[in-house]
C-alpha atoms as a PDB file:
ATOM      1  CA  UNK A   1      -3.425   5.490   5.097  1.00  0.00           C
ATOM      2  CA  UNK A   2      -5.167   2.257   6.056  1.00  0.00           C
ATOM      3  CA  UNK A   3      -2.974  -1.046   4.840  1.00  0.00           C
ATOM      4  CA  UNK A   4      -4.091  -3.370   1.838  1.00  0.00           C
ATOM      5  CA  UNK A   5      -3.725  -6.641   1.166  1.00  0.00           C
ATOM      6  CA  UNK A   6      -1.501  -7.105  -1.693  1.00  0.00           C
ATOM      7  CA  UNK A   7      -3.555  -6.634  -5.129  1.00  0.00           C
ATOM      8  CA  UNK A   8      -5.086  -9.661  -7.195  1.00  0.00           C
ATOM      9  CA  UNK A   9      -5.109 -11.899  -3.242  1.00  0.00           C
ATOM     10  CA  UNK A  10      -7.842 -12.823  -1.336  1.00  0.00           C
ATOM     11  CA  UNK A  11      -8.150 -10.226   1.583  1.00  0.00           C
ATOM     12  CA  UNK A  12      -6.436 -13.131   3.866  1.00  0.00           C
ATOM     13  CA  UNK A  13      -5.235 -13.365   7.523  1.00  0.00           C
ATOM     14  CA  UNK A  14      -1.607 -13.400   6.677  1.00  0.00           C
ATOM     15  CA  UNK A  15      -2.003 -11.287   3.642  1.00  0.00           C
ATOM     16  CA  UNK A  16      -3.383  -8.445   5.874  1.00  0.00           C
ATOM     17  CA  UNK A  17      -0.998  -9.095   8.347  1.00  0.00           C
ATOM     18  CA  UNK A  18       1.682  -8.737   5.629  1.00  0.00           C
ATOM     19  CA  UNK A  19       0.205  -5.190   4.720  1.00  0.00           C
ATOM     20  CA  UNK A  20       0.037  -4.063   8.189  1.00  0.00           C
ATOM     21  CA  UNK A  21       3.932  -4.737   8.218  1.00  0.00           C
ATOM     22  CA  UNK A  22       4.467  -3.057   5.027  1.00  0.00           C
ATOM     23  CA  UNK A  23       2.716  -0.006   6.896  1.00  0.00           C
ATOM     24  CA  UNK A  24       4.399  -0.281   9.536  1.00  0.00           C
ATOM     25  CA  UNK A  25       8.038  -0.534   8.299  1.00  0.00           C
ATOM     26  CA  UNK A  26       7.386   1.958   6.170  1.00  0.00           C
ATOM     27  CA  UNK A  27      10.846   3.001   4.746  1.00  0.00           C
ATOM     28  CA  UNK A  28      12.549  -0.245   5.994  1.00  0.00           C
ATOM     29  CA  UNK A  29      14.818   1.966   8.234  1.00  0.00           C
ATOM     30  CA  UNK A  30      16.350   0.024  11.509  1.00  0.00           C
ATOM     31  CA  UNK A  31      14.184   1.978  14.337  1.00  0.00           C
ATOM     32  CA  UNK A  32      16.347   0.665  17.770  1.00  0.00           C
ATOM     33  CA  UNK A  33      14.794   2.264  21.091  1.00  0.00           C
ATOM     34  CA  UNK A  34      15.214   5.992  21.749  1.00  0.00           C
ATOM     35  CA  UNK A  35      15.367   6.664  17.711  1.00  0.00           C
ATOM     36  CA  UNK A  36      12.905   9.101  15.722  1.00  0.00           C
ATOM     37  CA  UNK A  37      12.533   6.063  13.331  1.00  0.00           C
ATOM     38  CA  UNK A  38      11.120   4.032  16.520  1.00  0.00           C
ATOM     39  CA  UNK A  39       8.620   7.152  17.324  1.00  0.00           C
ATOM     40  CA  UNK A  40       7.437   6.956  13.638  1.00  0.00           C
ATOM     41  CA  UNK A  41       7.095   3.260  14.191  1.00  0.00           C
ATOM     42  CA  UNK A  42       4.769   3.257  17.521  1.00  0.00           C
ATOM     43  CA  UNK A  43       3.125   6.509  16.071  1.00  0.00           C
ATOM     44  CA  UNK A  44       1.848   3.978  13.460  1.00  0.00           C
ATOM     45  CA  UNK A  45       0.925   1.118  15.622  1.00  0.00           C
ATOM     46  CA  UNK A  46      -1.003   3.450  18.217  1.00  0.00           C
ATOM     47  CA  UNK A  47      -2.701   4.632  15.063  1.00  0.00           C
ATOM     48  CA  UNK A  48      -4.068   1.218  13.773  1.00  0.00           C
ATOM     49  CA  UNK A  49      -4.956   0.369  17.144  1.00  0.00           C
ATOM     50  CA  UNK A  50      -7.017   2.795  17.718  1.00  0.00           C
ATOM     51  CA  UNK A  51      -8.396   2.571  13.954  1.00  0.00           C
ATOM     52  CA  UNK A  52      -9.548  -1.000  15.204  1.00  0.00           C
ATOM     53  CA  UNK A  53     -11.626   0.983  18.120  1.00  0.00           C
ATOM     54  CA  UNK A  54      -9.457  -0.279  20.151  1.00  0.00           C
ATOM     55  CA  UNK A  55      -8.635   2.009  23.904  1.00  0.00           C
ATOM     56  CA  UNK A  56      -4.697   2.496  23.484  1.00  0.00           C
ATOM     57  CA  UNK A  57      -2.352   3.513  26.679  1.00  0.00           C
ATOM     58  CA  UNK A  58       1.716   4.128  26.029  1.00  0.00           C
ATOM     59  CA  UNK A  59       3.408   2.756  29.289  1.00  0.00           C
ATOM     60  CA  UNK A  60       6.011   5.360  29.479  1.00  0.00           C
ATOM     61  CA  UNK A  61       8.873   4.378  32.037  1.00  0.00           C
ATOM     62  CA  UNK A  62      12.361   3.198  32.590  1.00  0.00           C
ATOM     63  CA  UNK A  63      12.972  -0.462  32.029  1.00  0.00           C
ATOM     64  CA  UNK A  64      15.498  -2.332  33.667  1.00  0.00           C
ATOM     65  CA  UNK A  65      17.354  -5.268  33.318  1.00  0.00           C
ATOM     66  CA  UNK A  66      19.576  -6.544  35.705  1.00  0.00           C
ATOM     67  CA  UNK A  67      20.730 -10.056  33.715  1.00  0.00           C
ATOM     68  CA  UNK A  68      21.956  -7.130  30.940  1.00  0.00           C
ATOM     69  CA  UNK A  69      22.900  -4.523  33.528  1.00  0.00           C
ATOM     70  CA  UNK A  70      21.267  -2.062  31.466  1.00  0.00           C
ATOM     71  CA  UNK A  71      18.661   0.725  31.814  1.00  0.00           C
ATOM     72  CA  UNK A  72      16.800   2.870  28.947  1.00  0.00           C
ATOM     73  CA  UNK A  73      13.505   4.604  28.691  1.00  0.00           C
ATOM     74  CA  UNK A  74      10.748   2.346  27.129  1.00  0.00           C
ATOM     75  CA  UNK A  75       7.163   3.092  25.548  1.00  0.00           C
ATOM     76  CA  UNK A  76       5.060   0.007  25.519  1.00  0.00           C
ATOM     77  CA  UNK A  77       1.976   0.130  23.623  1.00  0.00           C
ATOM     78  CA  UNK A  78      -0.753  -1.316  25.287  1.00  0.00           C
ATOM     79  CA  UNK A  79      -4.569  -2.554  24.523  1.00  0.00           C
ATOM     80  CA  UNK A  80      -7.286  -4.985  25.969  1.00  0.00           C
ATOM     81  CA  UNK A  81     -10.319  -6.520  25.011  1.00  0.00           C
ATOM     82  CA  UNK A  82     -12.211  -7.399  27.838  1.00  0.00           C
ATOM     83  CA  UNK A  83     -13.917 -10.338  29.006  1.00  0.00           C
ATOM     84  CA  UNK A  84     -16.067 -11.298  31.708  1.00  0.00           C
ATOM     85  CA  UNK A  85     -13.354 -12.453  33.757  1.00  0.00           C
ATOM     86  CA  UNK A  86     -10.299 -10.646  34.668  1.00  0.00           C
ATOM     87  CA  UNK A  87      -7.903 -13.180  34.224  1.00  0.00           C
ATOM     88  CA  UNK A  88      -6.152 -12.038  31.122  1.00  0.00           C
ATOM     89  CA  UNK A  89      -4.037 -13.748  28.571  1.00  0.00           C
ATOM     90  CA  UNK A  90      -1.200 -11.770  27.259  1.00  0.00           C
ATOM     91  CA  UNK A  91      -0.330 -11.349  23.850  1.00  0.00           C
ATOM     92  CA  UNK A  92       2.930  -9.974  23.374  1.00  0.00           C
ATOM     93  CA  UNK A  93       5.821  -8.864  20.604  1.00  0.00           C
ATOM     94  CA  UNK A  94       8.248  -6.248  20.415  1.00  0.00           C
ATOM     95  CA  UNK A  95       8.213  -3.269  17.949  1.00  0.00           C
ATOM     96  CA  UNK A  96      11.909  -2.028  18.250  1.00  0.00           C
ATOM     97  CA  UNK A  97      14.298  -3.035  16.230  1.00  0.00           C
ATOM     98  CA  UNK A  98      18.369  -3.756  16.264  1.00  0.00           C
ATOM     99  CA  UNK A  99      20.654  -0.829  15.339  1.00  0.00           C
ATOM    100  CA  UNK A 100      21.404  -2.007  11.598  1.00  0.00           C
ATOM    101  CA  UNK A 101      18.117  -3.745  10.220  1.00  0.00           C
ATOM    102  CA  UNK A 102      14.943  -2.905   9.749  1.00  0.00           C
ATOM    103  CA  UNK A 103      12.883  -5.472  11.935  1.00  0.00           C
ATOM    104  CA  UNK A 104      10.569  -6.828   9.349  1.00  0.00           C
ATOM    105  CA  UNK A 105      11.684 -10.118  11.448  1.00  0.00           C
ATOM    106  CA  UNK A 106      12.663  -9.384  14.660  1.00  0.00           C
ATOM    107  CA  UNK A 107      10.166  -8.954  15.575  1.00  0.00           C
ATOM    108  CA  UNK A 108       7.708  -6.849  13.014  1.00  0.00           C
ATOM    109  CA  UNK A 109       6.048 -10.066  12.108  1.00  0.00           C
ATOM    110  CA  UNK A 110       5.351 -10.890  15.255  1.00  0.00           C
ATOM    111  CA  UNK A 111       3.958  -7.248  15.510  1.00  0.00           C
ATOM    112  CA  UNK A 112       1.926  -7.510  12.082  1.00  0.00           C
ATOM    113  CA  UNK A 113       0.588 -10.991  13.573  1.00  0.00           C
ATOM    114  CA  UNK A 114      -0.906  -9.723  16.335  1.00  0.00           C
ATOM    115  CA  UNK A 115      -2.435  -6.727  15.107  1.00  0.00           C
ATOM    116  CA  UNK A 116      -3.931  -9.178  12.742  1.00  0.00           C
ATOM    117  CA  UNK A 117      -5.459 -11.096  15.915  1.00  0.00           C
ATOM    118  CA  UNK A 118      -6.680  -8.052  17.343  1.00  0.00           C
ATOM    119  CA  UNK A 119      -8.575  -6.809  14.859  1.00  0.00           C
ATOM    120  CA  UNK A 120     -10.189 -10.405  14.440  1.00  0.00           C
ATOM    121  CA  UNK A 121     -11.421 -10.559  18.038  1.00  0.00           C
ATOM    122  CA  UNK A 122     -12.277  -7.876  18.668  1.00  0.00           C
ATOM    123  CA  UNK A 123     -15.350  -8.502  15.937  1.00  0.00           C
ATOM    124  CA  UNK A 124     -16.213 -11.775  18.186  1.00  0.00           C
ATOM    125  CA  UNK A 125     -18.752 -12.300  20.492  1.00  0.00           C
ATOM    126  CA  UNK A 126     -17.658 -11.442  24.238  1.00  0.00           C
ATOM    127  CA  UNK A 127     -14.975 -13.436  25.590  1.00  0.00           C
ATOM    128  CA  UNK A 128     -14.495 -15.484  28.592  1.00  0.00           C
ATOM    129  CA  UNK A 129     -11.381 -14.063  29.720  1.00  0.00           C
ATOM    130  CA  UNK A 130      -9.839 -10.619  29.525  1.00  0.00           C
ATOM    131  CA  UNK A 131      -6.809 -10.747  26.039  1.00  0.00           C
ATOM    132  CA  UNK A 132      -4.118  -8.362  26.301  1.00  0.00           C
ATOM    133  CA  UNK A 133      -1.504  -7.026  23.799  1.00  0.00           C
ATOM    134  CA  UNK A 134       1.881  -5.254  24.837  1.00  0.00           C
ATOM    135  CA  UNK A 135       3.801  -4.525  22.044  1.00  0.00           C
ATOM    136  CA  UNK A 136       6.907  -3.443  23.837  1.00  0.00           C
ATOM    137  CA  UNK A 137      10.027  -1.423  23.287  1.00  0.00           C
ATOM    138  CA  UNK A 138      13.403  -1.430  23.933  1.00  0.00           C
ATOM    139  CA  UNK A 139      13.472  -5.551  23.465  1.00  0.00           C
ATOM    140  CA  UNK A 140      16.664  -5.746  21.579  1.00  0.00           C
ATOM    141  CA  UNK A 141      18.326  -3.540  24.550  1.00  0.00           C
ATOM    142  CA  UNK A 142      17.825  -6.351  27.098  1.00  0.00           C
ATOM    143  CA  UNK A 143      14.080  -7.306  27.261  1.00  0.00           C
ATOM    144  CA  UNK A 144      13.438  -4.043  28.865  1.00  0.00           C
ATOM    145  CA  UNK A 145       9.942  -3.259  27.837  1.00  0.00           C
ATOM    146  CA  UNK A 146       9.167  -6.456  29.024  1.00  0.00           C
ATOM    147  CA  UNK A 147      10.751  -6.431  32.354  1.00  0.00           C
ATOM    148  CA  UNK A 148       8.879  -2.460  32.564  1.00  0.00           C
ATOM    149  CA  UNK A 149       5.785  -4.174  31.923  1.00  0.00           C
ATOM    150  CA  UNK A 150       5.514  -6.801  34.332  1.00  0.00           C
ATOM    151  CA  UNK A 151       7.714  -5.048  37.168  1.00  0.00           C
ATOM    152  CA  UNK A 152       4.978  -2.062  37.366  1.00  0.00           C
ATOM    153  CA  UNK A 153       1.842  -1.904  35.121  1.00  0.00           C
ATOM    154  CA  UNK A 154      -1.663  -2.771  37.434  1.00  0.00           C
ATOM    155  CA  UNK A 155      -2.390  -5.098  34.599  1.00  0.00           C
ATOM    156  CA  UNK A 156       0.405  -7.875  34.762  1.00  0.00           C
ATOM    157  CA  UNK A 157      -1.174  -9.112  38.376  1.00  0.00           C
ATOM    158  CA  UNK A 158      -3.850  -9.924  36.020  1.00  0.00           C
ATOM    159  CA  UNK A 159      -2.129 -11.977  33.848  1.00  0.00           C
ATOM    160  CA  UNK A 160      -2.641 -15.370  33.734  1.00  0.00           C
ATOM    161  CA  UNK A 161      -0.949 -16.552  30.681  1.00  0.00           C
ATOM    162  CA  UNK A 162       1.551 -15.462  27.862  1.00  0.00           C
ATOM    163  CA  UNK A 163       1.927 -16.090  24.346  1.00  0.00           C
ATOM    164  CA  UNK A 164       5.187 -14.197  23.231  1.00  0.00           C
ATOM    165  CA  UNK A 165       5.776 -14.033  19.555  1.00  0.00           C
ATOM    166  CA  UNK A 166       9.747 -13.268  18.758  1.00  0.00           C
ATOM    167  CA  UNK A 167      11.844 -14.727  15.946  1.00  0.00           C
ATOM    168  CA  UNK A 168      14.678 -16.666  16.327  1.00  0.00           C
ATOM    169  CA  UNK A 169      18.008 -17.040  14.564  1.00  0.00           C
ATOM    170  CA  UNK A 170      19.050 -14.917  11.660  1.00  0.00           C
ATOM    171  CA  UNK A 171      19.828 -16.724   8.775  1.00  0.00           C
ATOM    172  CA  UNK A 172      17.175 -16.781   5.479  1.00  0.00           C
ATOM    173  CA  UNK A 173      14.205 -14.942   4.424  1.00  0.00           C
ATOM    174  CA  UNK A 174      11.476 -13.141   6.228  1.00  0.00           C
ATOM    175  CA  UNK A 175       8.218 -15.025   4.896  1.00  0.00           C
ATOM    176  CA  UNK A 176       5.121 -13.819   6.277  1.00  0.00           C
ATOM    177  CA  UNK A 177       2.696 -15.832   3.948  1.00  0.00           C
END
């Protein structure tokens, strides 16, 4: 079912952002890379995506990381809104989550925020320059969806910029407000 803002709010950025977390979390279990829990999570976000109108490709593939010395398969979710230039900016956040939490901040905020953005622009007027999301897997296993992404999808050469949103530290509250 489609997220809602929280009742008796105005239908704000943040508080739809918020519901699309809710959504996406759905149970609050920890969904690490590989897991069914991590499926049901990017079964989710491929589904809002798309309910945005948005053209939705799963970068299946091995990510690597030789800093970590690790390998693991990764699906990265990716979209684009194009613009009359090829020269993209790339928004990006990671949907997988640690072993024993649920990821509502590491890094499902950053996940909530910019399916938030998405579904903003895309309702604007055409854009000068192409955006693109990656909302990539297998993060908290050694940056691997990352490292998948940029080491062999046609669409990093055409990245010209990055804004990567990822939490840090893990002490407090998760406030998405």
């Amino acid at each position: 079912s489609r997220p809602t803002p929280p009742p008796g709010r105005r239908a704000t950025a943040a508080a739809r952002a918020r519901a699309e977390l809710e959504y996406l979390l759905g149970d609050q279990t920890a969904h690490p890379v590989g897991s069914a829990a991590n499926k049901a999570i990017r079964a989710r976000l491929v589904e809002r995506l798309e309910g945005f109108g948005l053209p939705v490709e799963v970068q299946h593939t091995i990510g690597c990381s030789f800093e970590y010395a690790v390998c693991a398969p990764v699906d990265n979710v990716l979209t684009r809104i194009s613009g009359e230039r090829d020269s993209a900016v790339l928004l990006m956040a990671h949907y997988d989550s640690v072993p024993d939490a649920p990821g509502a901040g590491d890094d499902g905020a950053g996940v909530a925020a910019l399916l938030e953005i998405a579904r903003i622009v895309r309702l604007q007027g055409p854009l000068r320059n192409t955006l693109m999301f990656a909302f990539t897997d297998a993060e908290e296993a050694g940056l691997l969806g990352a490292e998948a992404f940029f080491a062999e999808h046609a669409w990093a050469q055409h990245v010209g910029g990055v804004i990567n949103l990822e939490r840090r530290g893990s002490s407090g509250p998760v406030l998405l407000e």
